[in-house]
Protein backbone atom coordinates (compact mmCIF):
# COMPACT_ATOMS: atom_id res chain seq x y z
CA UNK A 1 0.00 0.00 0.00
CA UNK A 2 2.87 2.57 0.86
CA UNK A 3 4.43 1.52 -2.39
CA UNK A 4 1.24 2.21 -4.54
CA UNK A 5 0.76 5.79 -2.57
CA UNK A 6 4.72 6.46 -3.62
CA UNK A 7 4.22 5.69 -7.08
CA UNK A 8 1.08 7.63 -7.07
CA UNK A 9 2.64 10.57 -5.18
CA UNK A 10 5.08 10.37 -7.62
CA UNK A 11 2.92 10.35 -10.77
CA UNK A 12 1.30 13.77 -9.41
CA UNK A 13 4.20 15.15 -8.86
CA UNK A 14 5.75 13.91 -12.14
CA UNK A 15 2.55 15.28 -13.97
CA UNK A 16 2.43 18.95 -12.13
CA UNK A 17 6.03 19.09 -13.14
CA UNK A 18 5.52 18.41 -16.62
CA UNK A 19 2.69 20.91 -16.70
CA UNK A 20 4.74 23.98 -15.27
CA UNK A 21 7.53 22.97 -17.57
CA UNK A 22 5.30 23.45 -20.77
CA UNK A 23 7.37 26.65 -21.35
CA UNK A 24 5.87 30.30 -22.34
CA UNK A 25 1.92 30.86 -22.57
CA UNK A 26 1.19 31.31 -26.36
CA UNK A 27 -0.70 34.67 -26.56
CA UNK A 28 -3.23 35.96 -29.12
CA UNK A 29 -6.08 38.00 -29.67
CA UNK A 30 -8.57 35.67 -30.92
CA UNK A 31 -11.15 34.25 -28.34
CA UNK A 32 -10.98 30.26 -28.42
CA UNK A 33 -12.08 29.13 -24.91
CA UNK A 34 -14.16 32.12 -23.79
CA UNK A 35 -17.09 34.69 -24.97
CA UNK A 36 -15.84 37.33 -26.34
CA UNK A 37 -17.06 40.59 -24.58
CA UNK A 38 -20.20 42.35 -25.73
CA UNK A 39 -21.95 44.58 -24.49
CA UNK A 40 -21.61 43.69 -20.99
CA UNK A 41 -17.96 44.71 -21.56
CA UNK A 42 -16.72 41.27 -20.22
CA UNK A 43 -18.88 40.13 -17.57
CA UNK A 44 -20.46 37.52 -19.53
CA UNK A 45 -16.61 36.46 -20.50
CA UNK A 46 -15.51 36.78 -16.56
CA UNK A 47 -18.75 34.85 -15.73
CA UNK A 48 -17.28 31.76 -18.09
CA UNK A 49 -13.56 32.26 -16.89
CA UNK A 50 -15.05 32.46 -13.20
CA UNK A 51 -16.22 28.52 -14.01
CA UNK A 52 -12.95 27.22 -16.33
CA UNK A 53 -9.89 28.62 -14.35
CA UNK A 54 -10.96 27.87 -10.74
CA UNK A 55 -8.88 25.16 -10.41
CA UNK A 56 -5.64 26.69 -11.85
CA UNK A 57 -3.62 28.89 -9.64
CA UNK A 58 -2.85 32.74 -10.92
CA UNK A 59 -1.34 35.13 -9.44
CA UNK A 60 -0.95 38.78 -11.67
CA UNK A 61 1.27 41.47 -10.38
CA UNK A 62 0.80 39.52 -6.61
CA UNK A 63 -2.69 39.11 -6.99
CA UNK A 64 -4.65 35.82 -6.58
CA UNK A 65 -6.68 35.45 -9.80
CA UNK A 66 -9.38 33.14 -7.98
CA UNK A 67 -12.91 32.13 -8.64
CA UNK A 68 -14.78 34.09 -6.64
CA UNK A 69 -13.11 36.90 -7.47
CA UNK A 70 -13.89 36.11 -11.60
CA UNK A 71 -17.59 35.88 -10.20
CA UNK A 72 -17.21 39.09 -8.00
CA UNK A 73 -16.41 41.02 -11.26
CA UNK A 74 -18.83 39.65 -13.42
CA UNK A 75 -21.27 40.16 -11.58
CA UNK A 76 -20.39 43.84 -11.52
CA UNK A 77 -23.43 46.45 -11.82
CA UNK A 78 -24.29 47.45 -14.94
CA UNK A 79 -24.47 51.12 -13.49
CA UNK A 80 -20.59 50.43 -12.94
CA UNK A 81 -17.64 50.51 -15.93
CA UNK A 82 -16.13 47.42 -15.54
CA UNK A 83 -12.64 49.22 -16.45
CA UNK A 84 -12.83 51.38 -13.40
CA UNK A 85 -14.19 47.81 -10.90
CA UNK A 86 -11.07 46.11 -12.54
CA UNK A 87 -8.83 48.51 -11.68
CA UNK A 88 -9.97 49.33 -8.35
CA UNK A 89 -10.22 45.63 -7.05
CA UNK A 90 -7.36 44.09 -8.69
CA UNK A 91 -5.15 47.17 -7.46
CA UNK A 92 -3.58 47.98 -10.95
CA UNK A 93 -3.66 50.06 -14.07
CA UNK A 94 -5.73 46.95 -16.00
CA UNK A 95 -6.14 46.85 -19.62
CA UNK A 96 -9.86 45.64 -19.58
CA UNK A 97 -9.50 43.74 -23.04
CA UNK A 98 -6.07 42.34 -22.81
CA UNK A 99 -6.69 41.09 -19.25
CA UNK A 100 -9.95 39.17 -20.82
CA UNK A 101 -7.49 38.17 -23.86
CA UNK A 102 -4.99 37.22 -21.26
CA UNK A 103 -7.48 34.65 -19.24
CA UNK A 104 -8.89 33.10 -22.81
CA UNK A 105 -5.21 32.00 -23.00
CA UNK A 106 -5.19 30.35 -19.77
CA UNK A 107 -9.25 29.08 -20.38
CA UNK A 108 -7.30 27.31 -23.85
CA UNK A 109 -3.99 26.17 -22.56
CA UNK A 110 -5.05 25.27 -18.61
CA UNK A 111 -1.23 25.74 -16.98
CA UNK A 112 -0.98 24.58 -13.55
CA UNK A 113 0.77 27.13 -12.16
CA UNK A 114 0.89 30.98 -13.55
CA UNK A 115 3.07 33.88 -12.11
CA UNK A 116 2.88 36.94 -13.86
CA UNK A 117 4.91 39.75 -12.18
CA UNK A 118 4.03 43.39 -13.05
CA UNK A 119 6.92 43.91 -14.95
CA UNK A 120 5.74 40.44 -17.36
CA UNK A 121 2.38 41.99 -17.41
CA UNK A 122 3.28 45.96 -18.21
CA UNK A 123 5.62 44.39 -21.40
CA UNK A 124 2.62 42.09 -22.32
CA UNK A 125 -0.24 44.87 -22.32
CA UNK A 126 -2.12 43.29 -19.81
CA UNK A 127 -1.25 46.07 -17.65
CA UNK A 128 -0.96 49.84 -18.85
CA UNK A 129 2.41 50.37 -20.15
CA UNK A 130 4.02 54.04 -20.26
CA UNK A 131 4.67 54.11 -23.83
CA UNK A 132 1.07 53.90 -24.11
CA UNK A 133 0.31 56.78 -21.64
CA UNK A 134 3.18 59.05 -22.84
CA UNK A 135 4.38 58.32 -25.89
CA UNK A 136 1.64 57.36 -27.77
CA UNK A 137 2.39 53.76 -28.38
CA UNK A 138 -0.02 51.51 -26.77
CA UNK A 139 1.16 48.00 -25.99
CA UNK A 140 -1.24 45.32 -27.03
CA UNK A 141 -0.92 41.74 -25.82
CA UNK A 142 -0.73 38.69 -27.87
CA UNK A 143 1.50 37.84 -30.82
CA UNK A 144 4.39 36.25 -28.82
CA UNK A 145 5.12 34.07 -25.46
CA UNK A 146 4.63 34.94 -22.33
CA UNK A 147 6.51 33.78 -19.36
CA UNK A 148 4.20 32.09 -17.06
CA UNK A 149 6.78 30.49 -14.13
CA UNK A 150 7.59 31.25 -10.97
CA UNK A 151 10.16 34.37 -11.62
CA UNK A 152 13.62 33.98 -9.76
CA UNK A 153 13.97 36.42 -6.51
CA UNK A 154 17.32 38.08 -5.60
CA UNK A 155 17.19 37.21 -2.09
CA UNK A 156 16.07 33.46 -2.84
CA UNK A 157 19.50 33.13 -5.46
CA UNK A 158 23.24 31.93 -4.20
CA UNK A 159 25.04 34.77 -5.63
CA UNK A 160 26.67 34.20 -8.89
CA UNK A 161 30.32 33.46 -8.33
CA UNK A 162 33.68 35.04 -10.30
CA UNK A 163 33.65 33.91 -13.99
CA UNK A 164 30.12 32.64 -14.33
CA UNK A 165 28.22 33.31 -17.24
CA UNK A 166 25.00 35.67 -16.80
CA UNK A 167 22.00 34.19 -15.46
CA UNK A 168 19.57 35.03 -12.52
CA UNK A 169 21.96 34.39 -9.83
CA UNK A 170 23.70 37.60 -10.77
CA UNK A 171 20.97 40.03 -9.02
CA UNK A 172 21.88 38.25 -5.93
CA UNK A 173 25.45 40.32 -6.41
CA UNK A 174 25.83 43.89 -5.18
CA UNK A 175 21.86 44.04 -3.58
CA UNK A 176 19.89 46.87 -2.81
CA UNK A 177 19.17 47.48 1.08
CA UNK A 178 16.89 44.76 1.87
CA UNK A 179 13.59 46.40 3.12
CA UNK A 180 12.26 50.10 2.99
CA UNK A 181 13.80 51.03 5.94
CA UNK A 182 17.26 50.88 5.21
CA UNK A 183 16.23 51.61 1.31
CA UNK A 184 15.27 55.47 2.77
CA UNK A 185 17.98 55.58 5.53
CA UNK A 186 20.90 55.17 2.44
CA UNK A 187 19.12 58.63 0.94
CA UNK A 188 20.22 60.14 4.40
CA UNK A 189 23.60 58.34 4.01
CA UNK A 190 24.51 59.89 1.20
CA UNK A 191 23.62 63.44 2.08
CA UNK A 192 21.26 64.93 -0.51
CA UNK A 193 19.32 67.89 1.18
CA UNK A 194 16.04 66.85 1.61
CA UNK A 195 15.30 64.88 -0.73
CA UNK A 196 14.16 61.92 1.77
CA UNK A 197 11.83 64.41 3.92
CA UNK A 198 10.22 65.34 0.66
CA UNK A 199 9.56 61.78 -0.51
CA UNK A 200 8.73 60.36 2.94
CA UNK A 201 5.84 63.27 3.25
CA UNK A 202 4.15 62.53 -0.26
CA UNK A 203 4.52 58.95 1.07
CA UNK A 204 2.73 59.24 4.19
CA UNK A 205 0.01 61.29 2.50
CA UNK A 206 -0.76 58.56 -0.13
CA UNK A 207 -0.69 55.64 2.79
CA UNK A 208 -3.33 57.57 4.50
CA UNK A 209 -5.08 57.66 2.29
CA UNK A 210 -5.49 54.55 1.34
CA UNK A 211 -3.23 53.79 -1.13
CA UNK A 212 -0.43 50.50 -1.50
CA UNK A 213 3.24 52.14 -1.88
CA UNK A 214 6.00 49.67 -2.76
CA UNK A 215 9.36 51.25 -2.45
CA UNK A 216 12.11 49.39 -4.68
CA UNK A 217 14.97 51.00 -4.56
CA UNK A 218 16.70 54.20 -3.94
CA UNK A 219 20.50 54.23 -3.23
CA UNK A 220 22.01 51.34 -6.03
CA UNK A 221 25.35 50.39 -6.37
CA UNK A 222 27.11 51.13 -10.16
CA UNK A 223 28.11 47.33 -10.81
CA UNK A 224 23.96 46.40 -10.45
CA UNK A 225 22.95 49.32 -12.74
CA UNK A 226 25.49 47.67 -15.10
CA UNK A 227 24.20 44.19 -14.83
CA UNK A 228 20.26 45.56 -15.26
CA UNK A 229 21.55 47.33 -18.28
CA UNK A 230 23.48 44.05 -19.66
CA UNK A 231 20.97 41.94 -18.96
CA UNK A 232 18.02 44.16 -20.38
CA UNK A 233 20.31 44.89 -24.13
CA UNK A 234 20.54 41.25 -24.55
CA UNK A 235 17.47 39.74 -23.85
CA UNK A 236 16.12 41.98 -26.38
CA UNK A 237 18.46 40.96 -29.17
CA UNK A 238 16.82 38.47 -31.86
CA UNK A 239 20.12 37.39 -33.69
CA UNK A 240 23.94 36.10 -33.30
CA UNK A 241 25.47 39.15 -34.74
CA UNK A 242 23.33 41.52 -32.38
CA UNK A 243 24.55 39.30 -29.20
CA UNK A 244 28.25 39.52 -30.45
CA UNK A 245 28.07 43.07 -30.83
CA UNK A 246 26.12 43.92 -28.16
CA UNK A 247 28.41 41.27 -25.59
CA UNK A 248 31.65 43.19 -27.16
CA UNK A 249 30.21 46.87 -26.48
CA UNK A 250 29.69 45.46 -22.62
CA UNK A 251 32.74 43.49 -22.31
CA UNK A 252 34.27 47.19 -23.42
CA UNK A 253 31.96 49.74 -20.64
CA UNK A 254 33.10 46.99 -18.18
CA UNK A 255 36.41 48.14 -18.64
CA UNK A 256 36.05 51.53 -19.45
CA UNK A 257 33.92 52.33 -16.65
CA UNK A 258 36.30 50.77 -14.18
CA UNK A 259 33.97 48.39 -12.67
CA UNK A 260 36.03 44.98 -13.60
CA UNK A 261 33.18 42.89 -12.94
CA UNK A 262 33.95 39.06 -13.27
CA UNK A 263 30.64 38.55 -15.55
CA UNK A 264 30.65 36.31 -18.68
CA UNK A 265 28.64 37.53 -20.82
CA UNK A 266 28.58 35.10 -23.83
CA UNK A 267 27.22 31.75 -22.81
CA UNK A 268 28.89 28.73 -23.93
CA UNK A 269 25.69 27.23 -25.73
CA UNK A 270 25.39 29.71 -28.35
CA UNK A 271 23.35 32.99 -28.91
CA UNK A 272 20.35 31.91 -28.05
CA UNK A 273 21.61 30.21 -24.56
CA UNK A 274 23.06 33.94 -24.22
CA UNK A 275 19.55 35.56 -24.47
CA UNK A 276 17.50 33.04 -22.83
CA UNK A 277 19.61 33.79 -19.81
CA UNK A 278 19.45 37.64 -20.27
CA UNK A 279 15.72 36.99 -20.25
CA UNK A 280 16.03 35.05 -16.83
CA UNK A 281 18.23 37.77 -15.46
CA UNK A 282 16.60 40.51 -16.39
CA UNK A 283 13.14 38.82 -14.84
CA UNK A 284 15.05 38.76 -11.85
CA UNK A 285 15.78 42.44 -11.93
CA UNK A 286 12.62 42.86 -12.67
CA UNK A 287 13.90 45.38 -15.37
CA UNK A 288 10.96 47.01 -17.90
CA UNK A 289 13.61 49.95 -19.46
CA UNK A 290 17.50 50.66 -19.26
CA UNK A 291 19.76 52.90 -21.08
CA UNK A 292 23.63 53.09 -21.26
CA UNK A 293 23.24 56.49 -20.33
CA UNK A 294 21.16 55.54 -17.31
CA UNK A 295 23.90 52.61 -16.20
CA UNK A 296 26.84 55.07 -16.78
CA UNK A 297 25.33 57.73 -14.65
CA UNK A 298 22.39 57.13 -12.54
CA UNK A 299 20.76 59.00 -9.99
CA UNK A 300 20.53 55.91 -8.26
CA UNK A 301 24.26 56.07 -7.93
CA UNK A 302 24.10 58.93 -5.43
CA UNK A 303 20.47 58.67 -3.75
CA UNK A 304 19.42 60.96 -5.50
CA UNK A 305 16.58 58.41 -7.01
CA UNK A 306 13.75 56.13 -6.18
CA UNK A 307 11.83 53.21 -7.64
CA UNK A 308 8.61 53.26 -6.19
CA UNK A 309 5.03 52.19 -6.92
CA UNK A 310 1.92 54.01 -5.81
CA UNK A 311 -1.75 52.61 -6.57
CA UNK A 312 -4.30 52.32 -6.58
CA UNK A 313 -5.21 55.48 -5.82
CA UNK A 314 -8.47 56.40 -4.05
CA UNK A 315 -10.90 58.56 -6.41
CA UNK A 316 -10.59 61.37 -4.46
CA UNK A 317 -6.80 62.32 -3.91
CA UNK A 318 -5.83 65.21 -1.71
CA UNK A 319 -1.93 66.44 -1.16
CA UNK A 320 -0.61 69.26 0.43
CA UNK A 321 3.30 69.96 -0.45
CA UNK A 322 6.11 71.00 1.53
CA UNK A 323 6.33 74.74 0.09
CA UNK A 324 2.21 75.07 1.11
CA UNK A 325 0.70 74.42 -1.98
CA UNK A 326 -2.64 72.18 -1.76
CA UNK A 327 -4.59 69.68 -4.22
CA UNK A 328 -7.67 67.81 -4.56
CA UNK A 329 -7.54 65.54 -7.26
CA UNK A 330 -10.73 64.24 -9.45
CA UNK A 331 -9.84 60.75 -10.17
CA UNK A 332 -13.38 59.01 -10.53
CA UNK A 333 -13.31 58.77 -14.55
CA UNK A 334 -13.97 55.43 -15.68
CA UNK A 335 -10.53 55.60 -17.91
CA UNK A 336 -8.46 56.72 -14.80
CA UNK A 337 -5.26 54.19 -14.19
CA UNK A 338 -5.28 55.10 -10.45
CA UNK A 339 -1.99 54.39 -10.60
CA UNK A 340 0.91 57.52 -9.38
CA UNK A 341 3.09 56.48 -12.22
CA UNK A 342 0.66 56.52 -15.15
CA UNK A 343 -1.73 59.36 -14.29
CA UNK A 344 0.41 63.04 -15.93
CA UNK A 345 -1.34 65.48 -14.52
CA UNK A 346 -0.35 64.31 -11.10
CA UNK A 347 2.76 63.81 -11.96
CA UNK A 348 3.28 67.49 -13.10
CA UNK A 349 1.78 68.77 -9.39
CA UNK A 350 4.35 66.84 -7.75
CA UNK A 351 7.19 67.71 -10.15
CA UNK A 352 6.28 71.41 -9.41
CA UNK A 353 5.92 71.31 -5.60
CA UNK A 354 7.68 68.84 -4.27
CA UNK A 355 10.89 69.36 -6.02
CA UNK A 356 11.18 65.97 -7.92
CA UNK A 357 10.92 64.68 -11.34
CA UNK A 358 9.34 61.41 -12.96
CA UNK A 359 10.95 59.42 -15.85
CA UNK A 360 8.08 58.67 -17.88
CA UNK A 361 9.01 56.28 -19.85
CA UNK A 362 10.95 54.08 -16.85
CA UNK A 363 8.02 53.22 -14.61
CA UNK A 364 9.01 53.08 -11.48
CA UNK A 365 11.85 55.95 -11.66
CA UNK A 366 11.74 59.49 -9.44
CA UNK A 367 14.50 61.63 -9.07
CA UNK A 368 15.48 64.59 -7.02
CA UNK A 369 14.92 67.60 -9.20
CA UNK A 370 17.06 70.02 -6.75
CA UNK A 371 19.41 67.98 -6.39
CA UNK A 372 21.88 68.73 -9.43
């Protein structure tokens, strides 16, 4: 009997493996295994996901995708926008149609396991994407894979040792400070006016009201702004000769920029090895956008920078800055991405009175505007 419940143990094990190992979701924007929305905007298509994808277990951006909640949502008023109930109770800037297009996939392919970190989701269009807010270039998911597995954390990794090729185990070199805490107390550290009062009062007046802030780094060492950089340039590249070049040019800034770190770049399997693991590392990192210019000379580099996230925010959003200044803001529209990172014309109050400035186009990135 103990022999049968091994071999059965086994089998399940053997089985759930094999399912989580199926590689990438396959994305597209046709509906296969669901209704496509109508005019209930969805619910009729949440109502049908609600009853295929109970058993499978989804997180997106740290959220439980469950049942009930698929059933919560569809059965959402009709006197409500189903944009605006998305965003509010899945606590992020949702793309109403891509998400839908996004749980068709799963309804089709039924994973066993699916992780989808914010940074997976902003790239894939399930979530809104900067480009899309302010540039004018809207991400839409579907057309290629879609990592799926459990993405590799920094503080779970063995760091990587001297010589070893890139990979995930990288990130776990030259850290940030491990919590918020000691992520604010290095902006103190390295001595920038007051650049850590200012943040740590727009903080406290979004957590009051409500709102989830998620502080992800401020003071970063130059060899990890390198490595996010390295890893981000190569797991874009789709061919040998743009790994070659693009491994040469950071074998090169290595040197140049005097940080002599013992990284190999170019895998031993080939090209593709090479970008499969820049994919991996860069998950790791988490990274959505780097630039050379960004890894030569940072903010981050002298705390005068922070990667934060802010949503989502309340409808009604009231600040009051340090030089007096005060602000209620409206944000109740329907097409409102409650999210601090996402919505411009909060972005310009704070730029003006609180002394900072956003990158737009690198989510997470605020820098001290007084500071230079």
């Amino acid at each position: 009997m103990r022999w049968a419940m091994a071999i059965l143990l086994f089998v399940l094990i053997g089985a759930s493996a094999t399912a989580n190992a199926a590689g990438p979701l396959r994305t597209n924007r046709q509906w296969e295994a669901l209704p496509a929305p109508a005019q209930s905007e969805g619910r009729r298509t949440l109502a049908a996901a609600a009853d295929s994808l109970g058993p499978i277990d989804i997180q997106l951006a740290g959220e439980a995708i469950t049942r009930a909640m698929l059933a919560e949502l569809a059965n959402t008023p009709s006197s409500e926008v189903l944009t605006r109930r998305l965003r509010e109770r899945l606590g992020q800037a949702i793309d109403r149609r891509d998400f839908l297009l996004f749980l068709d996939d799963l309804a089709r392919a039924r994973p066993t396991l699916v992780r989808v970190h914010s940074g997976r989701a902003r790239r894939a269009g399930i979530l809104l994407h900067p480009d899309g807010v302010f540039a004018d270039r809207l991400r839409h998911y579907g057309g290629g894979p879609l990592a799926i597995e459990r993405p590799p954390r920094p503080p779970n990794l063995e760091p990587a040792p001297d010589g070893a090729p890139l990979g995930p185990r990288w990130s776990a070199r030259y850290p940030n400070p491990a919590d918020e805490d000691a992520r604010m107390a290095a902006l103190t550290e390295a001595g920038r006016n007051d650049f850590r009062q200012r943040l740590e009062d727009l903080l406290r007046q979004l957590r009051e009201q409500g709102v989830g802030v998620h502080v992800m780094s401020t003071l970063r060492r130059r060899e990890r702004g390198y490595l996010m950089y390295g890893a981000f340039i190569l797991s874009r590249a789709a061919e040998a000769t743009t790994v070659r070049r693009r491994v040469n040019s950071l074998e090169r800034l290595n040197r140049e920029w005097g940080l002599h770190i013992p990284i190999r770049w170019q895998h031993r399997k080939g090209w593709r090895a090479t970008v499969e693991q820049a994919r991996a590392m860069a998950e790791a990192y988490n990274v959505v956008y780097a630039t050379r210019r960004g890894a030569r000379r940072s903010t981050h580099y002298t705390g005068q920078a922070i990667d934060m996230a802010a949503l989502p925010l309340p409808r009604t959003l009231r600040l009051t800055a340090p030089d007096g200044a005060t602000r209620r803001f409206n944000l109740s529209a329907p097409d409102e991405p409650r999210d601090l990172n996402l919505t411009p014309r909060l972005i310009d109050w704070i730029e003006a009175h609180f002394g900072l400035r956003k990158q737009r186009r690198d989510y997470p990135h605020w820098e001290d505007a007084r500071g230079r």
